[in-house]
N, C-alpha and C. Protein backbone atom coordinates (compact mmCIF):
# COMPACT_ATOMS: atom_id res chain seq x y z
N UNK A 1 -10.56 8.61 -1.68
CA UNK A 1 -10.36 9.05 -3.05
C UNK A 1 -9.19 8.28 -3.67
N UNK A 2 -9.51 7.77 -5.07
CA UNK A 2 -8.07 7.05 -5.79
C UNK A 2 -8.09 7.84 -6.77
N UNK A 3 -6.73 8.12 -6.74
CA UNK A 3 -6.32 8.89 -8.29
C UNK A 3 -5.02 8.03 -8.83
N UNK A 4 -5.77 7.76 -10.29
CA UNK A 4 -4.36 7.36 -11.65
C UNK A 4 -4.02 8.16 -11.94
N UNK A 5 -2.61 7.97 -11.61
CA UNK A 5 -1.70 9.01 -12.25
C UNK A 5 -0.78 8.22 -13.45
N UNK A 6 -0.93 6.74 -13.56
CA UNK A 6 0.11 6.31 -14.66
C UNK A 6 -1.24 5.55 -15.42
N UNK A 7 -0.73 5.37 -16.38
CA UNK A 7 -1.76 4.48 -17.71
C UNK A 7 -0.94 3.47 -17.86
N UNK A 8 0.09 2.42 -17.60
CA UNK A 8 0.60 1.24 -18.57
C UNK A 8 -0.17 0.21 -17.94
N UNK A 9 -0.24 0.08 -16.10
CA UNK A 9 -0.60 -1.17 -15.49
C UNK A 9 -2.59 -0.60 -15.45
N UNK A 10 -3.01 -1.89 -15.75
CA UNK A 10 -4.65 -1.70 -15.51
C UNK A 10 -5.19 -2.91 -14.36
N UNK A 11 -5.95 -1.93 -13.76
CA UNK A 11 -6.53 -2.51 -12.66
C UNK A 11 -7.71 -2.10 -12.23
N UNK A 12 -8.98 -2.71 -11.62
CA UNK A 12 -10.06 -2.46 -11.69
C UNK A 12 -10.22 -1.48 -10.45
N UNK A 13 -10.20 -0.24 -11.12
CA UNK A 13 -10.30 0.82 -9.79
C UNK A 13 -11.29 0.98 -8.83
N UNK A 14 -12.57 0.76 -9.31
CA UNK A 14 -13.57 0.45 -8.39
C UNK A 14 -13.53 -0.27 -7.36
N UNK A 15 -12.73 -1.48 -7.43
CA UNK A 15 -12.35 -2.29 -6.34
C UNK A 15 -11.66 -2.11 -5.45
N UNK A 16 -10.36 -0.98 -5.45
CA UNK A 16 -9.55 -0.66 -4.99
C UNK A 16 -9.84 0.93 -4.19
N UNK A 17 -10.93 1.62 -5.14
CA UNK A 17 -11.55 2.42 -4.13
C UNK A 17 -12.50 2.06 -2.90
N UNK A 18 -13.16 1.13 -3.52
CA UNK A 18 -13.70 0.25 -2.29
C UNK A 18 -13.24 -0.36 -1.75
N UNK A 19 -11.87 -0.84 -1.62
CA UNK A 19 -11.41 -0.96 -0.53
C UNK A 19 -10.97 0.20 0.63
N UNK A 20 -10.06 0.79 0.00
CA UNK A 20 -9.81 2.04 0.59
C UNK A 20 -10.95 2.68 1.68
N UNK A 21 -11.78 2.49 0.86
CA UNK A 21 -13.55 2.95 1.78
C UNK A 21 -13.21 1.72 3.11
N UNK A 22 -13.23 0.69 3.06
CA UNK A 22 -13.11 -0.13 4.02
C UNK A 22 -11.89 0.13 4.64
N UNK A 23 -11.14 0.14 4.46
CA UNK A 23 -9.64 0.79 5.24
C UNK A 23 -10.06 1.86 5.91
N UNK A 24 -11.22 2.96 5.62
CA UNK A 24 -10.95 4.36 6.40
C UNK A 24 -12.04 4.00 7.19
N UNK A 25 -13.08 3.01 6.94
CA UNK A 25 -14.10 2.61 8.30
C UNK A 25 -13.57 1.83 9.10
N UNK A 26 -12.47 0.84 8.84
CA UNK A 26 -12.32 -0.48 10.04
C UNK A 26 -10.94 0.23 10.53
N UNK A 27 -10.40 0.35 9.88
CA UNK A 27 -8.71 0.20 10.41
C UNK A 27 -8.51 1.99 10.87
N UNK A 28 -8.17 2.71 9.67
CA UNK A 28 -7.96 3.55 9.72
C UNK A 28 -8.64 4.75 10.89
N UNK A 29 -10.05 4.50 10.89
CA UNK A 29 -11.23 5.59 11.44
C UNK A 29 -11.23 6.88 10.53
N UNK A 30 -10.56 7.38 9.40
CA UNK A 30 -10.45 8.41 8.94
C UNK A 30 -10.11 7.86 6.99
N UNK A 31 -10.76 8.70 6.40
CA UNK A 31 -10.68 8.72 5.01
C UNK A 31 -9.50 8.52 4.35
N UNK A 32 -8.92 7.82 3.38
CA UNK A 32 -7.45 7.36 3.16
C UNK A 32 -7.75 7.53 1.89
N UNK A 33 -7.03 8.72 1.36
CA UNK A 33 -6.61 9.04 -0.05
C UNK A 33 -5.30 7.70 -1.26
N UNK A 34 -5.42 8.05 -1.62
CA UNK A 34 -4.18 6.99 -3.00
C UNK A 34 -3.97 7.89 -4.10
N UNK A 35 -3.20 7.77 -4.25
CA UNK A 35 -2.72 8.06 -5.60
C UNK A 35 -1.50 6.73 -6.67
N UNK A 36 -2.30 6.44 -7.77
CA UNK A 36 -1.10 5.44 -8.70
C UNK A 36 -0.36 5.68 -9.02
N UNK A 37 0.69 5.33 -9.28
CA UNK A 37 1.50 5.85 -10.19
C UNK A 37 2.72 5.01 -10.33
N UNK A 38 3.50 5.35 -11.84
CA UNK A 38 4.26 4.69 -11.99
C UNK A 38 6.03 4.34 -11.26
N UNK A 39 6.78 3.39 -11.66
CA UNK A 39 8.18 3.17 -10.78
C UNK A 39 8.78 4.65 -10.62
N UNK A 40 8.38 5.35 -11.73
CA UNK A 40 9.63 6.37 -12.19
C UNK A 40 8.91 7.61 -11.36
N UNK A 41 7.94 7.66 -11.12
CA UNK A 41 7.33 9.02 -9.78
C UNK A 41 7.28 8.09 -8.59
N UNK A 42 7.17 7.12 -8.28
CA UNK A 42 7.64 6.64 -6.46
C UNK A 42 8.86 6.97 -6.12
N UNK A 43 9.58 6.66 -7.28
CA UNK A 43 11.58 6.65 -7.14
C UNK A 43 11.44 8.22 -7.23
N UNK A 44 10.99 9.15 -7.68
CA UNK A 44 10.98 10.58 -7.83
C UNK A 44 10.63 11.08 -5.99
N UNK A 45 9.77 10.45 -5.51
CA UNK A 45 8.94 10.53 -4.13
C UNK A 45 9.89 9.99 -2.98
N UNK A 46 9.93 9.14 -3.29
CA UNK A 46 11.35 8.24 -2.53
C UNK A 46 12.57 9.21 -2.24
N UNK A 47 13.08 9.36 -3.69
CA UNK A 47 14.19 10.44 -3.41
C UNK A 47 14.06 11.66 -2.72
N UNK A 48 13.32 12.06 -3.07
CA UNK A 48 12.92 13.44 -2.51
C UNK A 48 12.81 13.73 -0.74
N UNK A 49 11.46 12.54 -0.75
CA UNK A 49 10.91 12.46 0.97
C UNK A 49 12.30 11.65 1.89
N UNK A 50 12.56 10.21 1.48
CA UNK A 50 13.12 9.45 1.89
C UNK A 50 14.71 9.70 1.93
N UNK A 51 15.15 9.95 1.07
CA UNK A 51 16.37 9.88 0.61
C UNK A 51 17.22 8.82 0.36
N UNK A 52 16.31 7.80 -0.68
CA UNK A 52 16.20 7.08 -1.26
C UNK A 52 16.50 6.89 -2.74
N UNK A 53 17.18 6.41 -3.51
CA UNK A 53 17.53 6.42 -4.77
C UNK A 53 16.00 5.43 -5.38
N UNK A 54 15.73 4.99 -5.35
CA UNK A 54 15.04 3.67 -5.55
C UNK A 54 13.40 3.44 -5.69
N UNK A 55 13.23 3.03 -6.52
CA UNK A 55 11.34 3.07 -6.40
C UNK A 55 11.51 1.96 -5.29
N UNK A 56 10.06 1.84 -4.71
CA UNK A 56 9.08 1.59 -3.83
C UNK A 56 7.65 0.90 -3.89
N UNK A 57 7.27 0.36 -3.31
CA UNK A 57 5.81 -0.17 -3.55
C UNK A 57 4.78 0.53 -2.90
N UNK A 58 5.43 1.18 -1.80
CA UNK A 58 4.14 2.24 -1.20
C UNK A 58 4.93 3.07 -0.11
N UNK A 59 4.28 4.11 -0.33
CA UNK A 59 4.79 5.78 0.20
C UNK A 59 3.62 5.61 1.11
N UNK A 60 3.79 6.30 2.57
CA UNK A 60 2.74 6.82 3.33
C UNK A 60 3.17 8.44 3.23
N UNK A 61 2.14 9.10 3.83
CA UNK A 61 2.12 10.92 3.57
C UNK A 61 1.17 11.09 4.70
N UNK A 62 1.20 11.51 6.09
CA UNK A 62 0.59 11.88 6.86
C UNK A 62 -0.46 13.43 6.37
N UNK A 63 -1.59 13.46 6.59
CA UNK A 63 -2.27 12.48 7.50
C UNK A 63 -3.31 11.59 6.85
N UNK A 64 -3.20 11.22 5.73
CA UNK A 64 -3.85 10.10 5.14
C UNK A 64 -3.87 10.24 3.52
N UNK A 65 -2.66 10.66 3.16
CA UNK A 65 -2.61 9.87 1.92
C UNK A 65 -1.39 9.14 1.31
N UNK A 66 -1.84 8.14 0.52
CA UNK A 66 -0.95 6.96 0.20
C UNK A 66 -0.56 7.17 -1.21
N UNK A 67 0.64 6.46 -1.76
CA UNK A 67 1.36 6.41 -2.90
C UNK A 67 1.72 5.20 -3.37
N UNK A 68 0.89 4.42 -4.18
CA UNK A 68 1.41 2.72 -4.60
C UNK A 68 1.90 2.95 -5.86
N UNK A 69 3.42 2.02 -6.00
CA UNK A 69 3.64 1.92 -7.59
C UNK A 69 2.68 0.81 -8.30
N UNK A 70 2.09 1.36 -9.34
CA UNK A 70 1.25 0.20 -10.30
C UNK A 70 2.55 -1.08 -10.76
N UNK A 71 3.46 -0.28 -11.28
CA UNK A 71 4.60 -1.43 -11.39
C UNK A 71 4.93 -2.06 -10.45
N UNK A 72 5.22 -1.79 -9.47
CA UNK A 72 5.64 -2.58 -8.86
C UNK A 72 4.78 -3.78 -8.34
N UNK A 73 3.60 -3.48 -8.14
CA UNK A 73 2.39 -4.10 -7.32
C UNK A 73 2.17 -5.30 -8.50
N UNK A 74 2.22 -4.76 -9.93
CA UNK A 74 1.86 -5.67 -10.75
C UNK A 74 3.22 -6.96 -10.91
N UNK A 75 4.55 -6.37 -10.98
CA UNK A 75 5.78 -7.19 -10.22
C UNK A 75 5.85 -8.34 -9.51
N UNK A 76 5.32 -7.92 -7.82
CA UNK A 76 4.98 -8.32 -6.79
C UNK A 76 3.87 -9.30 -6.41
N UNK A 77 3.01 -8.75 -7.61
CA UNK A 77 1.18 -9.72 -8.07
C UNK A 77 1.55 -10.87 -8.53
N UNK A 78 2.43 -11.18 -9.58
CA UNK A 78 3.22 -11.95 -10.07
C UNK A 78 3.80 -12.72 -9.68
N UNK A 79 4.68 -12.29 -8.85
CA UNK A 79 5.46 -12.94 -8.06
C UNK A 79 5.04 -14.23 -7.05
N UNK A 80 3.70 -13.46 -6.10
CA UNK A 80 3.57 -14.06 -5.08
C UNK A 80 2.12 -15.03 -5.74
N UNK A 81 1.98 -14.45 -7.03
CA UNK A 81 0.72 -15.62 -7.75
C UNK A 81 -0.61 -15.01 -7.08
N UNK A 82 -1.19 -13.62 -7.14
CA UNK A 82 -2.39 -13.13 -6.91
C UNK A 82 -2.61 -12.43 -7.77
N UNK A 83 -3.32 -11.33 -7.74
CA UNK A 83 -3.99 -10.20 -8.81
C UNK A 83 -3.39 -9.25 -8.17
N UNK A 84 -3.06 -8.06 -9.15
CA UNK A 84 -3.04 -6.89 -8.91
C UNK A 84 -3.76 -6.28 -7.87
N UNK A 85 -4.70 -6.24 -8.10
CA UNK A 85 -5.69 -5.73 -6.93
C UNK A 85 -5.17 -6.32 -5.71
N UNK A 86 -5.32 -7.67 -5.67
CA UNK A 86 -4.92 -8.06 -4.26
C UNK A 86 -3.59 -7.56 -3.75
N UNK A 87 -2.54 -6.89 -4.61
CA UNK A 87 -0.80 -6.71 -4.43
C UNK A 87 -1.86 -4.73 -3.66
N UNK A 88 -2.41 -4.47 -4.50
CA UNK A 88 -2.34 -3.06 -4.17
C UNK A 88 -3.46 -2.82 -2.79
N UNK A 89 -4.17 -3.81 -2.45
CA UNK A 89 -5.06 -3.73 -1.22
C UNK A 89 -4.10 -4.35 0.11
N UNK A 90 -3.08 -5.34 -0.65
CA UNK A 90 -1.75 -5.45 0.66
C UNK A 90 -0.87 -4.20 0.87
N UNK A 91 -1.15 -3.24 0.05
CA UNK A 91 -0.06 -2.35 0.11
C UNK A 91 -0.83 -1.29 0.43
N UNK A 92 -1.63 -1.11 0.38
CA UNK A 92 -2.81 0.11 0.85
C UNK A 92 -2.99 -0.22 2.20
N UNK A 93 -2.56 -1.72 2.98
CA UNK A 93 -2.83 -1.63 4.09
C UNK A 93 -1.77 -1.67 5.09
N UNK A 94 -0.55 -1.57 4.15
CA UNK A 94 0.81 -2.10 5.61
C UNK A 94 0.88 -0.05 4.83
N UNK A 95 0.36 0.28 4.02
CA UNK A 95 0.63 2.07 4.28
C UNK A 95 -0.05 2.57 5.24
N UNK A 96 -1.57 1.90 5.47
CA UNK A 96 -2.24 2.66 6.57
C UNK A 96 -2.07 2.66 7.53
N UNK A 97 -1.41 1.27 7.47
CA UNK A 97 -0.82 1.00 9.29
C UNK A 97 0.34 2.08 9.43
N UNK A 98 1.22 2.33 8.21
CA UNK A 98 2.16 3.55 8.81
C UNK A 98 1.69 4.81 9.14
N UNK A 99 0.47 5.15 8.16
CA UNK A 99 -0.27 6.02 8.57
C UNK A 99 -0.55 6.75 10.21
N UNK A 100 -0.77 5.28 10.49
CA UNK A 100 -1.66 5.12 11.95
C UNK A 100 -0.61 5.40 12.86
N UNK A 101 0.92 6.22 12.61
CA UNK A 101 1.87 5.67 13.49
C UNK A 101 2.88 4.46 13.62
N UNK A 102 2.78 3.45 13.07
CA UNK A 102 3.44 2.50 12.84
C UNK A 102 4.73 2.39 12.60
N UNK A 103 5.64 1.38 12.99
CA UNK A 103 7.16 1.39 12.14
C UNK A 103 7.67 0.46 12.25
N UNK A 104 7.79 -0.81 11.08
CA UNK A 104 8.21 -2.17 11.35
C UNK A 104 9.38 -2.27 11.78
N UNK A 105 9.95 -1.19 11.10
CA UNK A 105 11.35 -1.47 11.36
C UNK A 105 11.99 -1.00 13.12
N UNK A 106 11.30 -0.53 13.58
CA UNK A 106 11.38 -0.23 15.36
C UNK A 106 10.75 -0.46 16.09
N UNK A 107 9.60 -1.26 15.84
CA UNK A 107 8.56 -1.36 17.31
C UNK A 107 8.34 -3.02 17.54
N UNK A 108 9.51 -3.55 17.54
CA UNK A 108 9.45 -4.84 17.68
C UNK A 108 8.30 -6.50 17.21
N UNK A 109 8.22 -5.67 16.09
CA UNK A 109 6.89 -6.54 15.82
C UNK A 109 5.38 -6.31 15.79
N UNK A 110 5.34 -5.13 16.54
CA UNK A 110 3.89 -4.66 16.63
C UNK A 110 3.25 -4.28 15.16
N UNK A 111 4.17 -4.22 14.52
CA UNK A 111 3.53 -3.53 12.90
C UNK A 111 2.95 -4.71 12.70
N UNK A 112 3.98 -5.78 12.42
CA UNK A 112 3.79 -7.01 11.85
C UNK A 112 2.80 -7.75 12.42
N UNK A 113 2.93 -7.79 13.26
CA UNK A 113 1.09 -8.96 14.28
C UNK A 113 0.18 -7.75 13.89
N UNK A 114 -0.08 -6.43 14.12
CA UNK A 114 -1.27 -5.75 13.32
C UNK A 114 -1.59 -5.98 12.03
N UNK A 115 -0.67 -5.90 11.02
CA UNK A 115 -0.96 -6.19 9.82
C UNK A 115 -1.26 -8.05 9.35
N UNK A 116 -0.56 -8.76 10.01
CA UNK A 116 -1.34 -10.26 9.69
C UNK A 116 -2.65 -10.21 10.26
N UNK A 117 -3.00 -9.88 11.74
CA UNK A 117 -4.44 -9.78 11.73
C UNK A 117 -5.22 -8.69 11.00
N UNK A 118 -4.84 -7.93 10.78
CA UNK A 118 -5.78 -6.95 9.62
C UNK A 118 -6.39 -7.62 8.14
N UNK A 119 -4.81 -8.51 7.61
CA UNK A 119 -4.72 -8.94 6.37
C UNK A 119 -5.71 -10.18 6.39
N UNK A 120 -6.12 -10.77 7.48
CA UNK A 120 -6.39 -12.21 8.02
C UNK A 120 -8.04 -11.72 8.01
N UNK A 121 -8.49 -11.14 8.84
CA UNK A 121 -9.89 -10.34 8.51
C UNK A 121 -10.66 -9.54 7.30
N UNK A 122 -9.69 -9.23 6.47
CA UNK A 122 -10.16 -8.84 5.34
C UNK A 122 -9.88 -9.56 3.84
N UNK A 123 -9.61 -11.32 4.69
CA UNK A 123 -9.19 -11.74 3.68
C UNK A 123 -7.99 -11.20 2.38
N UNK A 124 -7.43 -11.58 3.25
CA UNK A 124 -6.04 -10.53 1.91
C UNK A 124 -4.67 -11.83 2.32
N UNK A 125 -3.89 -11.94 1.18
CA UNK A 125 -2.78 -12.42 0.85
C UNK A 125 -1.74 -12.53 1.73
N UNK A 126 -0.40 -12.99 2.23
CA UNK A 126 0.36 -12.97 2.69
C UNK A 126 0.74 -11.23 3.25
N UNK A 127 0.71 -10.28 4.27
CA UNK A 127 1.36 -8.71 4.36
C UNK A 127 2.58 -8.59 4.00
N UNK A 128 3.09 -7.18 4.08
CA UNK A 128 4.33 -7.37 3.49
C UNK A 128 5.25 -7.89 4.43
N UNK A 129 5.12 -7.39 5.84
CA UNK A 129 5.74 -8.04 6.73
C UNK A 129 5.93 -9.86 6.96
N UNK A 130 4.82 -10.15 6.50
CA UNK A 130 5.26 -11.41 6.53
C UNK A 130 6.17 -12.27 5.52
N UNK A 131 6.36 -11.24 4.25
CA UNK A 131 6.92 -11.93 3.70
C UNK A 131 8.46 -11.87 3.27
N UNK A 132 8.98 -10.92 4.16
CA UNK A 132 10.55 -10.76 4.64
C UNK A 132 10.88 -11.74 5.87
């Protein structure tokens, strides 16, 4: 399921629910919810869950639903010279991997070699891991 929750950034949602559909058959094994939304409710989510001042590009929420900023992704789309879509199907997938248990920041790399081969098979852009 994808739900918009912000209106400024537009992006072709169909595509992005279908991905998601492919995330909860290959990777995931289980159905992976989203929700959009803008800088100013991630940084609201952030603070709250994280204790975090700061927006974010993607929230995980056990046991399968995700939180992408449209801003930011559209930011980030920019940045690295792809589409939106492609910023929010990289970020729908280094969330599922947290989903799955994951934690780049402690498991020595294991996030990161999962997510380049994930990103590498489904044709997708640089992960986020790779690009720190």
């Amino acid at each position: 399921m994808l739900f918009n929750r912000q209106r400024r950034v537009k992006f072709r949602r169909q595509e992005i629910a279908a991905f998601l559909a492919t995330l909860g058959r290959e990777v995931t094994h289980r159905e992976i919810g989203a929700a959009i939304v803008s800088d100013a409710e991630i940084r609201r989510l952030n603070r709250r869950y994280r204790k975090i001042d700061k927006a974010t590009d993607v929230l995980s929420f056990e046991p399968d639903d995700l939180v992408i900023s449209a801003d930011t992704a559209r930011r980030q789309a920019r940045a690295f010279g792809h589409s939106i879509e492609e910023e929010m199907k990289v970020l729908a997938l280094h969330g599922a991997l947290h989903l799955m248990g994951h934690d780049h920041e402690h498991d020595g790399g294991r996030m990161a070699r999962l997510e380049r081969r994930w990103r590498r098979k489904l044709g997708l852009p640089l992960a986020l891991t790779e690009r720190s």
